[in-house]
PDB file of N, CA and C in Angstrom:
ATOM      1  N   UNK A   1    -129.902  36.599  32.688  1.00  0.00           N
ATOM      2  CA  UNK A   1    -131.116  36.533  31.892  1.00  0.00           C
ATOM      3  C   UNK A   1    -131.996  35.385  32.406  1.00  0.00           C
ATOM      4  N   UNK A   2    -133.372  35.252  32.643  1.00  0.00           N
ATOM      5  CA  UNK A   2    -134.541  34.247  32.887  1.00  0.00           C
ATOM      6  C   UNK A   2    -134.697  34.028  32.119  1.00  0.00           C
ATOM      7  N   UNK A   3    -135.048  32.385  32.443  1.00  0.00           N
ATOM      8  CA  UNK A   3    -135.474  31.399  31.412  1.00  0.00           C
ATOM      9  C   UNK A   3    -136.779  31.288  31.115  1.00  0.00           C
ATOM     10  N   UNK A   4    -137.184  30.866  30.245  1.00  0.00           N
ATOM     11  CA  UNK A   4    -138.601  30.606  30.003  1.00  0.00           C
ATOM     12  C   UNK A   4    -139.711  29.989  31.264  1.00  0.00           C
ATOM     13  N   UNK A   5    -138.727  29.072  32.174  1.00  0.00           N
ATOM     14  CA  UNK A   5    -139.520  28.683  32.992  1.00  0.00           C
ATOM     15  C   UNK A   5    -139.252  29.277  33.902  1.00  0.00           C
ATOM     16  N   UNK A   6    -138.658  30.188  34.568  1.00  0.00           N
ATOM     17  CA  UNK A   6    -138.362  31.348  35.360  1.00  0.00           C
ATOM     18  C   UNK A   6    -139.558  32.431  35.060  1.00  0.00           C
ATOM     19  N   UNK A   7    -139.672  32.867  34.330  1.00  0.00           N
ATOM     20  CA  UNK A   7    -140.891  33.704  33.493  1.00  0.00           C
ATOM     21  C   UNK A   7    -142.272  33.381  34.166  1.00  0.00           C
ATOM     22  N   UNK A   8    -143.061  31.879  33.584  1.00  0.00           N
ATOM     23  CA  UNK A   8    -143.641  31.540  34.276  1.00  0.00           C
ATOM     24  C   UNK A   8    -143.980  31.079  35.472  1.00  0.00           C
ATOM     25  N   UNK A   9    -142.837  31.230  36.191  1.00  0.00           N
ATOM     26  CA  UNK A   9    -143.102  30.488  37.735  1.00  0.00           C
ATOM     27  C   UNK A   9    -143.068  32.059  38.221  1.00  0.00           C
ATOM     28  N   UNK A  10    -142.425  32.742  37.789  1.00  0.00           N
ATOM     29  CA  UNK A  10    -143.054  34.516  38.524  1.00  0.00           C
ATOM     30  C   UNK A  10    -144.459  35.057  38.101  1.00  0.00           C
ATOM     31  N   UNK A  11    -145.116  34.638  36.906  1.00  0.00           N
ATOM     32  CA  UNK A  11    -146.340  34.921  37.218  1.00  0.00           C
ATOM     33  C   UNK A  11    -147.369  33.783  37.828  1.00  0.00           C
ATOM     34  N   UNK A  12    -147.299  32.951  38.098  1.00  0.00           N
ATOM     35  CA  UNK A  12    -147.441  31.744  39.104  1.00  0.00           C
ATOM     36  C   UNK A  12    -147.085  32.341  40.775  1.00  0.00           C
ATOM     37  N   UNK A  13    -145.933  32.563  40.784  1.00  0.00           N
ATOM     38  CA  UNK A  13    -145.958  32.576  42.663  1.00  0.00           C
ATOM     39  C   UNK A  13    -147.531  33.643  43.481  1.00  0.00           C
ATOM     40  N   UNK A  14    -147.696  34.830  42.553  1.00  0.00           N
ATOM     41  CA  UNK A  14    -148.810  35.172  43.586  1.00  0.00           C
ATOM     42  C   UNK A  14    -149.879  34.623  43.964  1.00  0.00           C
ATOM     43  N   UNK A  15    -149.762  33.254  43.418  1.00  0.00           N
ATOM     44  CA  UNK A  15    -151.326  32.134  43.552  1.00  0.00           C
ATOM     45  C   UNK A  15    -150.966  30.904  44.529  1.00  0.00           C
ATOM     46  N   UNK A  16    -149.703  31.355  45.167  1.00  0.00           N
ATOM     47  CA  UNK A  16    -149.439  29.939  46.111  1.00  0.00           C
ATOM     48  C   UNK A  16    -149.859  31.116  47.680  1.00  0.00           C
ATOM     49  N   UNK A  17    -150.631  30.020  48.222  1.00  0.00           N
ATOM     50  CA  UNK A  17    -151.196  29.662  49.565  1.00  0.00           C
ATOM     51  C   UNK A  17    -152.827  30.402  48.947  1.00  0.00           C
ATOM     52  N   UNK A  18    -153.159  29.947  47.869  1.00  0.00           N
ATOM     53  CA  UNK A  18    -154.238  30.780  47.399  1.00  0.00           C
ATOM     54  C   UNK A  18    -155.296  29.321  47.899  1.00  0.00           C
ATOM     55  N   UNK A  19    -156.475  29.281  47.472  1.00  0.00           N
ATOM     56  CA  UNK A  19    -156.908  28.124  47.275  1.00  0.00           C
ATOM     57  C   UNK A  19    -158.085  28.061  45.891  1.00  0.00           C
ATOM     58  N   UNK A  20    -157.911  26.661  45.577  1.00  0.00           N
ATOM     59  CA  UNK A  20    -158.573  26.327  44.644  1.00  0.00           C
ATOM     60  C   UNK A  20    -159.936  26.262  45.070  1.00  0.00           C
ATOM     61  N   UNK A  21    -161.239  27.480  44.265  1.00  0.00           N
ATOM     62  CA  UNK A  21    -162.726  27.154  44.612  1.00  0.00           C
ATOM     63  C   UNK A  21    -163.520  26.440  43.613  1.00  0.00           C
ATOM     64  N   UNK A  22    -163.311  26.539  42.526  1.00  0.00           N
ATOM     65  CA  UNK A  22    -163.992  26.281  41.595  1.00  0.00           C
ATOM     66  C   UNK A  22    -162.965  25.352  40.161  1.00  0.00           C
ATOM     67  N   UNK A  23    -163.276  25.200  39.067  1.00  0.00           N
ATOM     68  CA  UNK A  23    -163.345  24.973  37.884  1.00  0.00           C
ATOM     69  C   UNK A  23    -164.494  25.611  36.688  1.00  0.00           C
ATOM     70  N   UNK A  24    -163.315  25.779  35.561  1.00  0.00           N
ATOM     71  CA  UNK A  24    -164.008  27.080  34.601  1.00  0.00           C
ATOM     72  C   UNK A  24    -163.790  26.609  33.655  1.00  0.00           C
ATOM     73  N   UNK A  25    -164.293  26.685  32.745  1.00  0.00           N
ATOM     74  CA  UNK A  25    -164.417  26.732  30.896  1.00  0.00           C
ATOM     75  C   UNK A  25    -165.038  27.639  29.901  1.00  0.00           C
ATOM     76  N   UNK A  26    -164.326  27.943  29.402  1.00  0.00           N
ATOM     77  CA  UNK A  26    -164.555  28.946  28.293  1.00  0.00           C
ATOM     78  C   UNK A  26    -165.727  29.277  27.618  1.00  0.00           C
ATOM     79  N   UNK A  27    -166.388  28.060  27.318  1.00  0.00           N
ATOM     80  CA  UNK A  27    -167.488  27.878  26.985  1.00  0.00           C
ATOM     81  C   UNK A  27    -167.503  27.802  25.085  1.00  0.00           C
ATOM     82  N   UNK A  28    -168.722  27.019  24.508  1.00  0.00           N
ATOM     83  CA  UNK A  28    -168.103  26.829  22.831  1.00  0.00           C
ATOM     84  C   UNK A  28    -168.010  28.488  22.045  1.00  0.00           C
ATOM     85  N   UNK A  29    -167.679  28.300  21.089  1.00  0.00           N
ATOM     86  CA  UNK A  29    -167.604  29.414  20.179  1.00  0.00           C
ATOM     87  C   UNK A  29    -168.180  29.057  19.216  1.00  0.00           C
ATOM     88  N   UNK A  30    -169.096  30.156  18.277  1.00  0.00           N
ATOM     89  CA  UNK A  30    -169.540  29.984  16.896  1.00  0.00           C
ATOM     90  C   UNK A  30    -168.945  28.655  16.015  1.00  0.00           C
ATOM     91  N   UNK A  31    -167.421  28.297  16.014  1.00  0.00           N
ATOM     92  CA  UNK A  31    -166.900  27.782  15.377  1.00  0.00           C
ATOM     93  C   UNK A  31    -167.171  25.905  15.741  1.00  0.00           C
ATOM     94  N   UNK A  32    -167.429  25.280  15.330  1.00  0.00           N
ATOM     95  CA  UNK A  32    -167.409  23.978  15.935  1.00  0.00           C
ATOM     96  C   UNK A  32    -166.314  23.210  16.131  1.00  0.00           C
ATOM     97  N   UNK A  33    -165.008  23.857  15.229  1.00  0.00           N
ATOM     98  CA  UNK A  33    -164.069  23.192  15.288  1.00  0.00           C
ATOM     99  C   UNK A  33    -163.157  23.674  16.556  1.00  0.00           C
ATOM    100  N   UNK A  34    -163.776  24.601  17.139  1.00  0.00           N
ATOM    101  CA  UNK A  34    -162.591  25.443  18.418  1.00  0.00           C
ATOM    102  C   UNK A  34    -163.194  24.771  19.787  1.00  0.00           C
ATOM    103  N   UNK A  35    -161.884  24.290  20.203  1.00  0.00           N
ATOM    104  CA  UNK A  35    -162.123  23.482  21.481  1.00  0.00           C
ATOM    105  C   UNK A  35    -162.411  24.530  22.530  1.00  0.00           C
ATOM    106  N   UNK A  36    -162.408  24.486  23.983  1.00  0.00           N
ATOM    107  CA  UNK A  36    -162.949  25.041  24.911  1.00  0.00           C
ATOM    108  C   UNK A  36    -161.365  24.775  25.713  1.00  0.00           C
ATOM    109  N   UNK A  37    -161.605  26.368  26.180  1.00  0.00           N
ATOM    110  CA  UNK A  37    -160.114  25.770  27.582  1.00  0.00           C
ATOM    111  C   UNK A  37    -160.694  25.649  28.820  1.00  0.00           C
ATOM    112  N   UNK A  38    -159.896  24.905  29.445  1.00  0.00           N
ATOM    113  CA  UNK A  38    -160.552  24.608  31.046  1.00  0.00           C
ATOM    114  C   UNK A  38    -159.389  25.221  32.043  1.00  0.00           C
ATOM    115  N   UNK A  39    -160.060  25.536  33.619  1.00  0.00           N
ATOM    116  CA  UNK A  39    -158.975  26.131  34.589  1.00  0.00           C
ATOM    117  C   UNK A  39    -159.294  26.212  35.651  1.00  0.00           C
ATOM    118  N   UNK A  40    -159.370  27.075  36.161  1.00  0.00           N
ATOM    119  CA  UNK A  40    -159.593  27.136  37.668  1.00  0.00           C
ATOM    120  C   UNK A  40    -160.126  28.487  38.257  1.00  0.00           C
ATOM    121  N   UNK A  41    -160.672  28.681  38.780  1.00  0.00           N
ATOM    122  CA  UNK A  41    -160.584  29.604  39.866  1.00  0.00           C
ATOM    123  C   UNK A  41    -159.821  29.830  41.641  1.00  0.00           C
ATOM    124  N   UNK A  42    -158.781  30.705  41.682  1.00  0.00           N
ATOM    125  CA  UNK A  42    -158.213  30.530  42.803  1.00  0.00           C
ATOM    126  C   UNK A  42    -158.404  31.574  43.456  1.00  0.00           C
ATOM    127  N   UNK A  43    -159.010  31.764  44.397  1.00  0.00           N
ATOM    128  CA  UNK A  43    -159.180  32.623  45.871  1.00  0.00           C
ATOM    129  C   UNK A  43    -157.861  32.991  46.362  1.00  0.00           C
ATOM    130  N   UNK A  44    -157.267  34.333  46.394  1.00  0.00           N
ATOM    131  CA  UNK A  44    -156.036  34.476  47.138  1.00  0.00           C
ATOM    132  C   UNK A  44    -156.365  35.356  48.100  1.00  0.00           C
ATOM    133  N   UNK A  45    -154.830  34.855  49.074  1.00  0.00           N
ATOM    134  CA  UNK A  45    -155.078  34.677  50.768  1.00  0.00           C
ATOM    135  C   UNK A  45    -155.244  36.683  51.057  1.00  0.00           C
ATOM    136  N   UNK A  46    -155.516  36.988  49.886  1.00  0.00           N
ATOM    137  CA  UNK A  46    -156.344  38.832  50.000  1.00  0.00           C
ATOM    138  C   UNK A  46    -157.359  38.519  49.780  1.00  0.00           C
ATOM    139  N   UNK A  47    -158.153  37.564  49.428  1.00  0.00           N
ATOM    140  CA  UNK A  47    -159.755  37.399  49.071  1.00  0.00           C
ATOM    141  C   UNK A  47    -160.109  37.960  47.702  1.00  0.00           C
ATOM    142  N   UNK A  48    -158.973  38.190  47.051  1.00  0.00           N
ATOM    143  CA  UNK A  48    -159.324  38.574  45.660  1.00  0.00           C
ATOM    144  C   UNK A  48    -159.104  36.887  44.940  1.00  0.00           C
ATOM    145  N   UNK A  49    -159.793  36.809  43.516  1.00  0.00           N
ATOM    146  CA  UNK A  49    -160.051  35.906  42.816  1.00  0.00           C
ATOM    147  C   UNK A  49    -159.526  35.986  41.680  1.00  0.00           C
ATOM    148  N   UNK A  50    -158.291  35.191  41.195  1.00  0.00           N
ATOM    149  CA  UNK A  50    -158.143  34.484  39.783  1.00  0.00           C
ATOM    150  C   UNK A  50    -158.312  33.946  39.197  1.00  0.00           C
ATOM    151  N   UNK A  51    -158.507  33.694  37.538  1.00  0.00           N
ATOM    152  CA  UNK A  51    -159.067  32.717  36.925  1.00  0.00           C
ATOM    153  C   UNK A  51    -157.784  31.804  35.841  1.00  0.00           C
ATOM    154  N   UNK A  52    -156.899  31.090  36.320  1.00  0.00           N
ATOM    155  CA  UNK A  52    -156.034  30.205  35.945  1.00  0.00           C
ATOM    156  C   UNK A  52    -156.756  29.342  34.495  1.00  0.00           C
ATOM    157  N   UNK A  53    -156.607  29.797  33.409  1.00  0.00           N
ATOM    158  CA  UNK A  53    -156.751  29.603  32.268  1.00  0.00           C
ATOM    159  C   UNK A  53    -155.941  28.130  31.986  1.00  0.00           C
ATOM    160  N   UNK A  54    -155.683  27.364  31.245  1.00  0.00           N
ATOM    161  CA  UNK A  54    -154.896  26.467  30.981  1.00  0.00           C
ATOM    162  C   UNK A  54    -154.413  26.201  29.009  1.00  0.00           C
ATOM    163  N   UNK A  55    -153.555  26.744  28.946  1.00  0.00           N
ATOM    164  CA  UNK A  55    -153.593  27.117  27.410  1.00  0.00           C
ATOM    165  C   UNK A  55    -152.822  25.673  26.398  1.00  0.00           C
ATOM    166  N   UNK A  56    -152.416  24.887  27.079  1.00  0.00           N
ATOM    167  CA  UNK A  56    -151.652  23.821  26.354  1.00  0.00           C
ATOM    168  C   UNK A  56    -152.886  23.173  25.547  1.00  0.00           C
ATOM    169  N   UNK A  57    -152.487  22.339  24.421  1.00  0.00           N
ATOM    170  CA  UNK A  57    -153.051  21.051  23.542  1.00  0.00           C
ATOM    171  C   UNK A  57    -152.709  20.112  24.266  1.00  0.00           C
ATOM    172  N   UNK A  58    -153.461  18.929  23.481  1.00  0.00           N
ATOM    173  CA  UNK A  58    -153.937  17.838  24.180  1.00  0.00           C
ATOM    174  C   UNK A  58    -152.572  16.714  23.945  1.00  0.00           C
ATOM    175  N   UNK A  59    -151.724  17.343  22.723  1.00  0.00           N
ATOM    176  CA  UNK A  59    -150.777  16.484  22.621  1.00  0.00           C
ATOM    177  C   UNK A  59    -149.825  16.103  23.380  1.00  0.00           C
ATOM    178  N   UNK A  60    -149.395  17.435  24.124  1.00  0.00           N
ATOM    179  CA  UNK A  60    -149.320  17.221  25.423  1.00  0.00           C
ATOM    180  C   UNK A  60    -147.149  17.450  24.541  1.00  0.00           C
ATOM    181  N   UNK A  61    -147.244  18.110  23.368  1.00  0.00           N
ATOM    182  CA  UNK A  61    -145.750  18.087  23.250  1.00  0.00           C
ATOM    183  C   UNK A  61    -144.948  19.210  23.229  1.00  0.00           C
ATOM    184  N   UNK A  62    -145.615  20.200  24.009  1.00  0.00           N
ATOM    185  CA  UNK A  62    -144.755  21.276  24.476  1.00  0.00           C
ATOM    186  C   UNK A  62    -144.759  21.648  25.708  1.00  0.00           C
ATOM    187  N   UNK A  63    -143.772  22.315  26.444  1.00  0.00           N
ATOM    188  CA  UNK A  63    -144.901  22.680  27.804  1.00  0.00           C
ATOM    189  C   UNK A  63    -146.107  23.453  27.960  1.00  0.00           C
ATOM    190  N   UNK A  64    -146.438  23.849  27.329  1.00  0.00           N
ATOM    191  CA  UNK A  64    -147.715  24.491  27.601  1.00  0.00           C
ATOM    192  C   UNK A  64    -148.099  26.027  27.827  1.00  0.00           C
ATOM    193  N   UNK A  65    -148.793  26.548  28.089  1.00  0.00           N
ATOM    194  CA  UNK A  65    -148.993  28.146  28.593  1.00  0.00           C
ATOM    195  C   UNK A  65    -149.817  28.180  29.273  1.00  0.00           C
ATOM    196  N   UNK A  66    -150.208  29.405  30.172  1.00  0.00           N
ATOM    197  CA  UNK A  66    -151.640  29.649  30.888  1.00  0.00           C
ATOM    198  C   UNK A  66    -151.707  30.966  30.722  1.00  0.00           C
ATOM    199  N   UNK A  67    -153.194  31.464  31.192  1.00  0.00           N
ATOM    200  CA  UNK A  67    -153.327  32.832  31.758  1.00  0.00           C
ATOM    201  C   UNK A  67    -154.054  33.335  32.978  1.00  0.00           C
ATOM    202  N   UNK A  68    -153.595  33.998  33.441  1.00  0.00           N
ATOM    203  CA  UNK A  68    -153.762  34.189  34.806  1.00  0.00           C
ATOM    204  C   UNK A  68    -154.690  35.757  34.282  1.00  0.00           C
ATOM    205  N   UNK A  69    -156.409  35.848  34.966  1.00  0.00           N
ATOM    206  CA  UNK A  69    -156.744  37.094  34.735  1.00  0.00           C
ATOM    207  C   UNK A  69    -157.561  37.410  36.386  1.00  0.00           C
ATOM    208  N   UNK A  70    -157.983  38.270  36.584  1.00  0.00           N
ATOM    209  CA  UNK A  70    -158.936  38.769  37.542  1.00  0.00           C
ATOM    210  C   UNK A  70    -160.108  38.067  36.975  1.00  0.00           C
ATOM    211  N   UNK A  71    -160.979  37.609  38.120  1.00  0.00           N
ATOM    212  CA  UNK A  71    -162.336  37.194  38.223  1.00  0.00           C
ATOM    213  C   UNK A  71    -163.420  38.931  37.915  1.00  0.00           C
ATOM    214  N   UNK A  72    -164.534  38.088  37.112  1.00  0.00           N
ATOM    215  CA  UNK A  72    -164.549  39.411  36.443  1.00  0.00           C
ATOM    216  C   UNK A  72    -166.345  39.672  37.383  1.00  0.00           C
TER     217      UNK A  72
END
């Protein structure tokens, strides 16, 4: 059985030898109290583009999550 961090490092590997082009943010929402997520954009070595989401809090007391989507 895979572990939790097994899980995420398989949807992670198709973004290594990719490269980092940019930085992204969500942008605000209606709500004032909803923070914004920040991430990345990564170019992979097919020339297709991901957008590396970054889903953790700031507390910084769990590991965290991301999401990995197609550049749209």
């Amino acid at each position: 059985m895979k572990s939790q961090a097994d899980f995420y490092l398989d949807q992670l590997s198709p973004l290594i030898g990719g490269r980092i082009t940019t930085l992204t943010r969500s942008g605000p929402t209606d709500d004032p109290y909803d923070k914004e997520f920040i991430g990345m954009v990564i170019k992979l070595r097919n020339g297709k583009c991901k957008h590396l989401t970054l889903l953790s809090d700031d507390e910084g007391n769990g590991s965290g999550s991301f999401e990995i989507s197609d550049e749209d």
